[in-house]
C-alpha atoms as a PDB file:
ATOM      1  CA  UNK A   1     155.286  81.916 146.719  1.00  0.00           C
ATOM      2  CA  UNK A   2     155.367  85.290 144.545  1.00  0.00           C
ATOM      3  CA  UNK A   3     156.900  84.994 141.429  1.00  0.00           C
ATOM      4  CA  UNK A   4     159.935  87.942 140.969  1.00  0.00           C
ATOM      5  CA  UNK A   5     159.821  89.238 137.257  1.00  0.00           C
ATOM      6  CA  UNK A   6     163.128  91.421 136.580  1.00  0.00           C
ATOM      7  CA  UNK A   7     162.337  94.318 134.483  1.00  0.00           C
ATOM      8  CA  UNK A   8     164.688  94.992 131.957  1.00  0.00           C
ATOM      9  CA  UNK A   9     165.468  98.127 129.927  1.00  0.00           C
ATOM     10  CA  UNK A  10     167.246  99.263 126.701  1.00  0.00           C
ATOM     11  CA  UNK A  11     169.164 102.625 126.204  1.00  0.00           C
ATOM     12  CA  UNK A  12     172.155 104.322 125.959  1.00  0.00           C
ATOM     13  CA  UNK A  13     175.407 105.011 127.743  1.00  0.00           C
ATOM     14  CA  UNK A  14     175.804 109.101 128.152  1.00  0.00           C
ATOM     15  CA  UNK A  15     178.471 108.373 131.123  1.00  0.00           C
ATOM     16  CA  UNK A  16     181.407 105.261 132.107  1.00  0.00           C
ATOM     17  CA  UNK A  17     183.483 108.038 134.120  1.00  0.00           C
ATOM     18  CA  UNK A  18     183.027 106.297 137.460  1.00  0.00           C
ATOM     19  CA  UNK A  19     184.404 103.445 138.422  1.00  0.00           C
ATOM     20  CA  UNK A  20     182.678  99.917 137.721  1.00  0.00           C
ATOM     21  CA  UNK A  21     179.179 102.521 136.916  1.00  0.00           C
ATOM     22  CA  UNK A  22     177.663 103.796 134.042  1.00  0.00           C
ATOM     23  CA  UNK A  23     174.934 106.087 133.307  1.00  0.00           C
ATOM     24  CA  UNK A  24     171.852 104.809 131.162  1.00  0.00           C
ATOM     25  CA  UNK A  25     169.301 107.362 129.088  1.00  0.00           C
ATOM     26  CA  UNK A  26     166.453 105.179 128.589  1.00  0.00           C
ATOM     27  CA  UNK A  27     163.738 106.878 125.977  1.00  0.00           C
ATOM     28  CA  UNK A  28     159.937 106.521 125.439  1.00  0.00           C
ATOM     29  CA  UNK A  29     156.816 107.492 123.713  1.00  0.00           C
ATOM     30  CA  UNK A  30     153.558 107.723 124.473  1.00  0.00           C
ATOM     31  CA  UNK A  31     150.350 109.410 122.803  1.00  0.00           C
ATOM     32  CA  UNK A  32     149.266 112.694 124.478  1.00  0.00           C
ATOM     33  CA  UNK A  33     145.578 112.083 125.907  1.00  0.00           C
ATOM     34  CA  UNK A  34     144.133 115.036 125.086  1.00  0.00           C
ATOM     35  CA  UNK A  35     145.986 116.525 122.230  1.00  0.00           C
ATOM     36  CA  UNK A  36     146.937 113.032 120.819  1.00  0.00           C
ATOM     37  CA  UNK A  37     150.635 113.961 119.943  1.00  0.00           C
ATOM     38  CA  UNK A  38     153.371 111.950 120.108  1.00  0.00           C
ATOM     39  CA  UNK A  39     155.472 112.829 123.201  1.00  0.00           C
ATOM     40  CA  UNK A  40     159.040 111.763 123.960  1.00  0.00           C
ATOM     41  CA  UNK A  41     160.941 111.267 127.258  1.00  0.00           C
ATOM     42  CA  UNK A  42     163.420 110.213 128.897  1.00  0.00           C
ATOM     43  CA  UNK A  43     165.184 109.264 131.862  1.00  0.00           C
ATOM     44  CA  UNK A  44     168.442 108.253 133.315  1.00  0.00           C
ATOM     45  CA  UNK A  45     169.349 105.333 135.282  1.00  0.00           C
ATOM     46  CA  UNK A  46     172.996 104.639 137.059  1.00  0.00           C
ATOM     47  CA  UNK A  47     173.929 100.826 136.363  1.00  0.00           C
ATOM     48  CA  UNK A  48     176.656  98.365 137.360  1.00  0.00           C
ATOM     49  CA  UNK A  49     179.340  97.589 135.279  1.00  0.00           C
ATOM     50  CA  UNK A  50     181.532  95.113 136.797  1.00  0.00           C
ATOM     51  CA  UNK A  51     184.532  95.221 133.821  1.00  0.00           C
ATOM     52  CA  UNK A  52     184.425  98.512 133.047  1.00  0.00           C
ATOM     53  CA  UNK A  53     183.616  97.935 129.248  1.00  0.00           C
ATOM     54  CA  UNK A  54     181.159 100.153 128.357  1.00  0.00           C
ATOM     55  CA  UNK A  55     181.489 103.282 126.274  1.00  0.00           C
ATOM     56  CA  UNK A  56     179.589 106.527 125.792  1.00  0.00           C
ATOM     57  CA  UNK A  57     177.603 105.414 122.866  1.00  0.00           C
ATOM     58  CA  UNK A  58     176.854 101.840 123.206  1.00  0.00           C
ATOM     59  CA  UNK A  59     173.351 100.426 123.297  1.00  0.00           C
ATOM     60  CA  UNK A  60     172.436  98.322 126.721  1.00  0.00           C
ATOM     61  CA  UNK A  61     170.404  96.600 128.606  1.00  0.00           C
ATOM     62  CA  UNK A  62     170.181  96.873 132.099  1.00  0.00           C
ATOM     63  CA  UNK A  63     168.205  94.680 134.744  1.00  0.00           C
ATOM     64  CA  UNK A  64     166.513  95.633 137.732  1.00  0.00           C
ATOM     65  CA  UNK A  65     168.517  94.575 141.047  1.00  0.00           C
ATOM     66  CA  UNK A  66     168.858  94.730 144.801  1.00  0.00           C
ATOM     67  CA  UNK A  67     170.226  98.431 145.803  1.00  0.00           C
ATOM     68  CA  UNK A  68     173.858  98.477 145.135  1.00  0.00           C
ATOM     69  CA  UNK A  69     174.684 101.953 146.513  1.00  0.00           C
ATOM     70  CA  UNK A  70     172.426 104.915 147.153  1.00  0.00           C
ATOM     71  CA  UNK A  71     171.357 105.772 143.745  1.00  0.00           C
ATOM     72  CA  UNK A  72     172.481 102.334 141.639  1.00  0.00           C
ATOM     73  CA  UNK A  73     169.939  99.836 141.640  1.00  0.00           C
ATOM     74  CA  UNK A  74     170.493  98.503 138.035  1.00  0.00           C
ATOM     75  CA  UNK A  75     173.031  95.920 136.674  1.00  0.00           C
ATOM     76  CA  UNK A  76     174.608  95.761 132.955  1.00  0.00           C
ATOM     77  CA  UNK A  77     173.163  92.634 131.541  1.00  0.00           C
ATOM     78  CA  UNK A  78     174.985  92.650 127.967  1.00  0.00           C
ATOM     79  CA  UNK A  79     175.716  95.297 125.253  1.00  0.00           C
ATOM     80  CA  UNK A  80     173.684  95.260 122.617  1.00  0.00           C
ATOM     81  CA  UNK A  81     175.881  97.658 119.748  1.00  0.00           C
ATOM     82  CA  UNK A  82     178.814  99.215 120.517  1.00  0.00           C
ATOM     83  CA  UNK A  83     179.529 102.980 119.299  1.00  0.00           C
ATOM     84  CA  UNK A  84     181.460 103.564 116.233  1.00  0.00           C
END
């Protein structure tokens, strides 16, 4: 029996203006291997949000899940800071 580990990812809401979805920027570094500078990207992920309670702003995590539609396969597991 395989073992299913969920990943799980931290970032930040740029979109709620769909209905029940928001849109996650998730951000990471890595060293350059040859020129061995620091180099930043990023990349956005559409996620669930069942109560619509998310706001542009807010810190999240989001868990890896079954497809929900043709580009959501995330789900909002809790907000970590809201926006001010």
């Amino acid at each position: 029996m395989a073992t299913e580990r969920k990943v799980k990812k931290i970032g930040t809401v740029v979109s709620n203006k769909m209905d029940k979805t928001i849109v996650v920027r998730v951000g990471r570094q890595f060293m350059h291997p040859l020129y061995k500078k620091v180099v930043r990207k990023h990349k956005k992920f559409m996620a669930h949000d069942e109560t619509n309670d998310c706001n542009e702003g807010d810190t999240v995590e989001i868990t890896e899940s079954r497809p929900l539609s043709a580009r959501k396969r995330w789900i909002l597991t809790r907000v970590i800071e809201r926006s001010k």
